[in-house]
C-alpha atoms as a PDB file:
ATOM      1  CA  UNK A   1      16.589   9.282  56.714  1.00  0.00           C
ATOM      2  CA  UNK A   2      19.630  11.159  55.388  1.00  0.00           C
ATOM      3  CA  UNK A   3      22.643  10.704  56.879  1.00  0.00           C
ATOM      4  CA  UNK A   4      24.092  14.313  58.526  1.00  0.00           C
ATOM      5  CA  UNK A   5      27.326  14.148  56.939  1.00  0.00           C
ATOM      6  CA  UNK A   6      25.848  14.112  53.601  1.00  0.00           C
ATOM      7  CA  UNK A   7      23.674  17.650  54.319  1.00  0.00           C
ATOM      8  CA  UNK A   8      25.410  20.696  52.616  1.00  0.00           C
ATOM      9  CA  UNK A   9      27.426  18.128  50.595  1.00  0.00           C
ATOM     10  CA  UNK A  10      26.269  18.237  46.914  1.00  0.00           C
ATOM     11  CA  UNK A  11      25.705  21.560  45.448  1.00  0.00           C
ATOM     12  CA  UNK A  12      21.893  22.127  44.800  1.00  0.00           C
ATOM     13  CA  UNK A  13      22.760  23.144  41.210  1.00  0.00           C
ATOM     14  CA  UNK A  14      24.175  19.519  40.976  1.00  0.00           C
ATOM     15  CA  UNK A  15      21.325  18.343  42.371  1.00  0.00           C
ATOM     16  CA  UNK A  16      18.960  19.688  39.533  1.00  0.00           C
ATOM     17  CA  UNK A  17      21.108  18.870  37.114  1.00  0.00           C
ATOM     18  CA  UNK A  18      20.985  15.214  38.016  1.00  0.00           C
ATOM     19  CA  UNK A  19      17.263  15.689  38.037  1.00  0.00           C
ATOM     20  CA  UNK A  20      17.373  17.134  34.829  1.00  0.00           C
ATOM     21  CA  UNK A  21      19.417  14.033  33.156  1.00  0.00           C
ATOM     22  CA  UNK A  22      17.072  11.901  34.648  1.00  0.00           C
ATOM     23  CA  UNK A  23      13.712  13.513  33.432  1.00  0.00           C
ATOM     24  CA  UNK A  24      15.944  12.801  30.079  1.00  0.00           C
ATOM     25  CA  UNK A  25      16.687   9.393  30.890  1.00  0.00           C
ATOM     26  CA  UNK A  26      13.061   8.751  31.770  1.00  0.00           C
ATOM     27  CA  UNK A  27      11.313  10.362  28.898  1.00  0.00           C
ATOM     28  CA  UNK A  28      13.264   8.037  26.935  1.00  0.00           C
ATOM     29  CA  UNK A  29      12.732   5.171  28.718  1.00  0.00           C
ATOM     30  CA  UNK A  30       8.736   5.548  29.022  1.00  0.00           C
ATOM     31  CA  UNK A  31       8.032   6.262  25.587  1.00  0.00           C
ATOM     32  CA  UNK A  32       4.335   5.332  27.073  1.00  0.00           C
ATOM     33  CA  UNK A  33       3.945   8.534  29.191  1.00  0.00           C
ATOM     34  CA  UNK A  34       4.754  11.061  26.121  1.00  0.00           C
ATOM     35  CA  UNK A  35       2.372  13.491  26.035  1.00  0.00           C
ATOM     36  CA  UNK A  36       3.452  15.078  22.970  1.00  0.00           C
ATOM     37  CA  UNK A  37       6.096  14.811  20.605  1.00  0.00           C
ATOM     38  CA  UNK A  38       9.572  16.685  22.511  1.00  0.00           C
ATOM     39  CA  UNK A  39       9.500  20.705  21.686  1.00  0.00           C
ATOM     40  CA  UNK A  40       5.842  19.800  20.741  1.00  0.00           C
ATOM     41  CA  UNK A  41       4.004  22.473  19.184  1.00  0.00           C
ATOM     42  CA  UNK A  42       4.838  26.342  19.331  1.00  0.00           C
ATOM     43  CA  UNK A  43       3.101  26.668  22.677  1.00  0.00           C
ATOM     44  CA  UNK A  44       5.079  24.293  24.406  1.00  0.00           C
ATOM     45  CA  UNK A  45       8.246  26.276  23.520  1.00  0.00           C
ATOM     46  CA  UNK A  46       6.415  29.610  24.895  1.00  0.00           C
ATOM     47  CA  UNK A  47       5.276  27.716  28.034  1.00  0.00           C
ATOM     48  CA  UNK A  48       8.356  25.848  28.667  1.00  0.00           C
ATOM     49  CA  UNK A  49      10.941  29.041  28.142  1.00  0.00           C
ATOM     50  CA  UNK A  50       8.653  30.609  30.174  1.00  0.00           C
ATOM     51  CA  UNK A  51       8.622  28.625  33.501  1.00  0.00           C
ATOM     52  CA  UNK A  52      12.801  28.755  32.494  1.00  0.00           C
ATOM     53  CA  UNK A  53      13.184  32.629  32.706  1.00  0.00           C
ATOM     54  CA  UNK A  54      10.491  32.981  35.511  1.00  0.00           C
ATOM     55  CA  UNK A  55      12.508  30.484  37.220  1.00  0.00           C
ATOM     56  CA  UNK A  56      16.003  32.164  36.144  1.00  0.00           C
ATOM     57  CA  UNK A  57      14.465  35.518  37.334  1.00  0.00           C
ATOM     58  CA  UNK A  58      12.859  33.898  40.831  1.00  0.00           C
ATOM     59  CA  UNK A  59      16.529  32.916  41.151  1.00  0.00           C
ATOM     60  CA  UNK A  60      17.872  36.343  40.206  1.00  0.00           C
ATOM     61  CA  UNK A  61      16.064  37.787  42.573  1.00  0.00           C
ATOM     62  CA  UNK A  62      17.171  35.836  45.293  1.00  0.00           C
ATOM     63  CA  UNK A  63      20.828  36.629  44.827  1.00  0.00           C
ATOM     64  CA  UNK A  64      20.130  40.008  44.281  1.00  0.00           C
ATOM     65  CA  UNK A  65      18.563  40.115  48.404  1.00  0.00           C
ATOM     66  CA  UNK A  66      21.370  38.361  49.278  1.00  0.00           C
ATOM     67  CA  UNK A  67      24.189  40.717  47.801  1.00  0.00           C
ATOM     68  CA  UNK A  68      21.991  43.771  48.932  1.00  0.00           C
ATOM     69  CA  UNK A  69      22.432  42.182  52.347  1.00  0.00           C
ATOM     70  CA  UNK A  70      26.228  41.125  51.952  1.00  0.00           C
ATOM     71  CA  UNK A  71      25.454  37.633  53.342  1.00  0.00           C
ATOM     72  CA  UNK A  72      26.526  34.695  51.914  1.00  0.00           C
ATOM     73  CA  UNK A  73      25.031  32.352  49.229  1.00  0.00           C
ATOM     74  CA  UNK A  74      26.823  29.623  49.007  1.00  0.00           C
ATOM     75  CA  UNK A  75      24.690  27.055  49.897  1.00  0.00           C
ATOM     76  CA  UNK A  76      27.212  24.310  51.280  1.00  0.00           C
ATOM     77  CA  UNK A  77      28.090  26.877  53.939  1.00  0.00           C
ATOM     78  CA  UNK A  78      24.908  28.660  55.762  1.00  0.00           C
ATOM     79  CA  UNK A  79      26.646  28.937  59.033  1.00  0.00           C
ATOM     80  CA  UNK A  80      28.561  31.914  57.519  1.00  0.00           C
ATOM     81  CA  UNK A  81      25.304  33.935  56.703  1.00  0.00           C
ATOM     82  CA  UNK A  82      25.605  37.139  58.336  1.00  0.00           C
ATOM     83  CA  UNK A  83      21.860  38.379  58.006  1.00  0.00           C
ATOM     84  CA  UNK A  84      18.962  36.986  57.448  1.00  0.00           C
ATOM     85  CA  UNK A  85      17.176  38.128  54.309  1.00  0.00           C
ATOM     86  CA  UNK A  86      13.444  38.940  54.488  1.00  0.00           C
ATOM     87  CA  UNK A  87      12.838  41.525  52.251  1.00  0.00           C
ATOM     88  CA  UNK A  88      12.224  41.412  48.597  1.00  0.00           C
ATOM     89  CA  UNK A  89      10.861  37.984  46.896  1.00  0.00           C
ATOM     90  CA  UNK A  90      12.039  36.554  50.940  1.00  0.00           C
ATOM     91  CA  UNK A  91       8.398  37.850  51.629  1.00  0.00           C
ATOM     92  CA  UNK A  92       6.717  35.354  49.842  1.00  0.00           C
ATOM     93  CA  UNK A  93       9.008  32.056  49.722  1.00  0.00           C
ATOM     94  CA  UNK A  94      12.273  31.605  51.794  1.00  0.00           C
ATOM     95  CA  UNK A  95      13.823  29.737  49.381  1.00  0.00           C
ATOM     96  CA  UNK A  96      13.446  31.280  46.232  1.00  0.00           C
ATOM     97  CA  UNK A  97      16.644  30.307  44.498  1.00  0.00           C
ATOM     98  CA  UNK A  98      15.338  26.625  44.932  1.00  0.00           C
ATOM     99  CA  UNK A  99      12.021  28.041  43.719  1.00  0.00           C
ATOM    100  CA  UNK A 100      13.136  28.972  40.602  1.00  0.00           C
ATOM    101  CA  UNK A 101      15.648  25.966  39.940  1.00  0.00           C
ATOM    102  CA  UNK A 102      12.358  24.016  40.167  1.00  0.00           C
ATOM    103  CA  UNK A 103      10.763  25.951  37.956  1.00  0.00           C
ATOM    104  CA  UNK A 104      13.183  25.902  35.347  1.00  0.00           C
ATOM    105  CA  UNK A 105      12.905  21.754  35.907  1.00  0.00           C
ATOM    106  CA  UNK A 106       9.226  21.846  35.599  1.00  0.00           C
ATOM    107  CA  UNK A 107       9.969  23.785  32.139  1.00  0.00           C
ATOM    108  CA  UNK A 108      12.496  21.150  31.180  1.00  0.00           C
ATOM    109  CA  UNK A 109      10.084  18.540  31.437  1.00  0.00           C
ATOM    110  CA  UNK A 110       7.153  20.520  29.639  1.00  0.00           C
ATOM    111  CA  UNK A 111       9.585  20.690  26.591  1.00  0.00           C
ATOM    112  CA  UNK A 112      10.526  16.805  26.972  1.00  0.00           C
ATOM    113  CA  UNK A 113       6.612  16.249  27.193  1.00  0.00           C
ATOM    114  CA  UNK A 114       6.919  12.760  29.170  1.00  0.00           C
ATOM    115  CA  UNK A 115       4.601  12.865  32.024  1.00  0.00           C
ATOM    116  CA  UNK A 116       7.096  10.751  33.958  1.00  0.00           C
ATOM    117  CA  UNK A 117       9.686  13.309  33.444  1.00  0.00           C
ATOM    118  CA  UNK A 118       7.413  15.940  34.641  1.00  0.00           C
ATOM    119  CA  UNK A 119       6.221  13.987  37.724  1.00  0.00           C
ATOM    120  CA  UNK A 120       9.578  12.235  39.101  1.00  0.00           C
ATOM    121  CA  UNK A 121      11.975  14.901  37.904  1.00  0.00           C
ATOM    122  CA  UNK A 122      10.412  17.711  40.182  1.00  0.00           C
ATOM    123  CA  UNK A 123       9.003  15.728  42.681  1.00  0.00           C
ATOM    124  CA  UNK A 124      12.940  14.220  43.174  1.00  0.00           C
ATOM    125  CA  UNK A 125      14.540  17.214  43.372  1.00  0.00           C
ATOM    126  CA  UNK A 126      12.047  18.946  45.422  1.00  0.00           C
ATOM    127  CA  UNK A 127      12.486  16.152  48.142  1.00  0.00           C
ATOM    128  CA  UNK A 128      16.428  15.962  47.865  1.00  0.00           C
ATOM    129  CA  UNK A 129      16.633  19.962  48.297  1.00  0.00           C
ATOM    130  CA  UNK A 130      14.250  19.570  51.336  1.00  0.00           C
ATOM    131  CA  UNK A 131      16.226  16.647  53.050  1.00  0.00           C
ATOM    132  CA  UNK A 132      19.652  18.200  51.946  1.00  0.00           C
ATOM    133  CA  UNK A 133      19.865  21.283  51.841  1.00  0.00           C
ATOM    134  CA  UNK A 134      16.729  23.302  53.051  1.00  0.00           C
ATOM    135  CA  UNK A 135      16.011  21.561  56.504  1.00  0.00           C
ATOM    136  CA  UNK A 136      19.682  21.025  57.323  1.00  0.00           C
ATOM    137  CA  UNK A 137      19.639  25.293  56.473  1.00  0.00           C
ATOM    138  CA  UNK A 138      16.368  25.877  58.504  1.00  0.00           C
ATOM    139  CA  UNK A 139      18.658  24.369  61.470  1.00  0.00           C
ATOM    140  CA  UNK A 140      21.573  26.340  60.916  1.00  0.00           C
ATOM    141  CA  UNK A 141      19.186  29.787  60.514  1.00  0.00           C
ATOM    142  CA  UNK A 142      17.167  28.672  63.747  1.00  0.00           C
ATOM    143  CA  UNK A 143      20.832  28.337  65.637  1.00  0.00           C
ATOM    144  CA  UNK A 144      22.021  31.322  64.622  1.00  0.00           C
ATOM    145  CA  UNK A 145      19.098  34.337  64.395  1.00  0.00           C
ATOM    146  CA  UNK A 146      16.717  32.327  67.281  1.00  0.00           C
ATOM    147  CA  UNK A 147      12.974  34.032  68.009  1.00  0.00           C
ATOM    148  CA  UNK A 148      13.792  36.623  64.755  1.00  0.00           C
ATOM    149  CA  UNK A 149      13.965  33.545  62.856  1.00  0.00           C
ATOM    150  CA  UNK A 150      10.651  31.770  64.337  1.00  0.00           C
ATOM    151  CA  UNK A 151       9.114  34.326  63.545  1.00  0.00           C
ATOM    152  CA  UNK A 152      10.014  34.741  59.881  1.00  0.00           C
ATOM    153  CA  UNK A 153       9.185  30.854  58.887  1.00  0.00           C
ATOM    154  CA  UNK A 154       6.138  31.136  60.756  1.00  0.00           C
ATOM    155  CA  UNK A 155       5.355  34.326  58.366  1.00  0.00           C
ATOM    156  CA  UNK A 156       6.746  32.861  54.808  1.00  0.00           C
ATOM    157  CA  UNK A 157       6.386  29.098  53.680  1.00  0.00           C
ATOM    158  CA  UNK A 158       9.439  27.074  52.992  1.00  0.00           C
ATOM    159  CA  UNK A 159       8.490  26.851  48.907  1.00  0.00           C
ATOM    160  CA  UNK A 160       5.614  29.465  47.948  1.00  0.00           C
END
C-alpha cells in the first residue's frame, strides 16, 4: 500500500526515467538474460525507434487534447483540471501520455536486448504510475466530474 502523501509526489517523467536507469542497471547486471548483443542488428534499431516515436506521438497526442481543452496537464496537480478530455486518442485509453512513456520504455529495453530489462523495467513503471499517479487521478476525476466521469471509465480502459 502506498502511502497518500506520496500520490502526485514524483513527476511521472521521473518515474520512467528511474525505470529507464534501472532496465540499464539490470541489463548489466544479468548478462544471462541478453537476448542479443545491445543495438543488436538493424531491425532492432527500426523496432526499438519505433515503439520510441509511437510512444512520443501517443504522448503528443495527449497534450495536444489537453491544450485543445485548456485544462491542465500537470500531473502533480489534477484537482485543477477544468474539463475532462474524451475526445481524440481519450477514446481509446485515458491515459495516453502514460501510454506512450511506456512505450518508449518498452523500446528502451528492445535496444538494451536484456529480457530482464524488458520485463521489470515496464512492468515497474506500469505499477508505480498506477499506484501513484493514475488511481490517486481516477479519485480526483471521480470527485470532481461525478456520473460524466463513470461513465467515461466505464467506456475507455485505464491503459489501452
Amino acid at each position: 500500500m502506498i502511502p497518500r502523501w506520496l500520490e502526485h509526489r514524483i513527476p511521472p517523467p521521473v518515474i520512467d526515467l528511474s525505470c529507464a536507469g534501472l532496465m540499464w542497471w539490470l541489463s548489466t547486471l544479468v548478462p544471462a538474460a541478453q537476448l542479443w548483443p545491445r543495438g543488436g542488428a538493424w531491425w532492432v534499431w527500426v523496432l526499438a525507434a519505433g515503439l520510441a516515436l509511437a510512444g512520443g506521438a501517443v504522448s503528443l497526442a495527449g497534450l495536444r487534447e489537453f491544450a485543445r481543452a485548456r485544462t491542465t496537464f500537470n500531473p502533480l496537480a489534477p484537482d485543477r483540471a477544468s474539463a475532462l478530455v474524451t475526445t481524440g486518442i481519450y477514446r481509446f485509453t485515458r491515459n495516453p501520455m502514460y501510454l506512450g512513456m511506456l512505450l518508449v520504455l518498452i523500446g528502451w529495453g528492445l535496444w538494451l536486448g536484456n529480457a530482464a530489462a524488458l520485463v521489470v523495467g515496464p512492468l515497474l513503471a506500469v505499477l508505480s504510475l498506477n499506484a501513484l499517479q493514475i488511481r490517486p487521478e481516477e479519485r480526483v476525476m471521480q470527485a470532481r466530474f461525478g456520473e460524466v466521469y463513470t461513465r467515461y471509465r466505464a467506456r475507455v480502459r485505464r491503459w489501452l
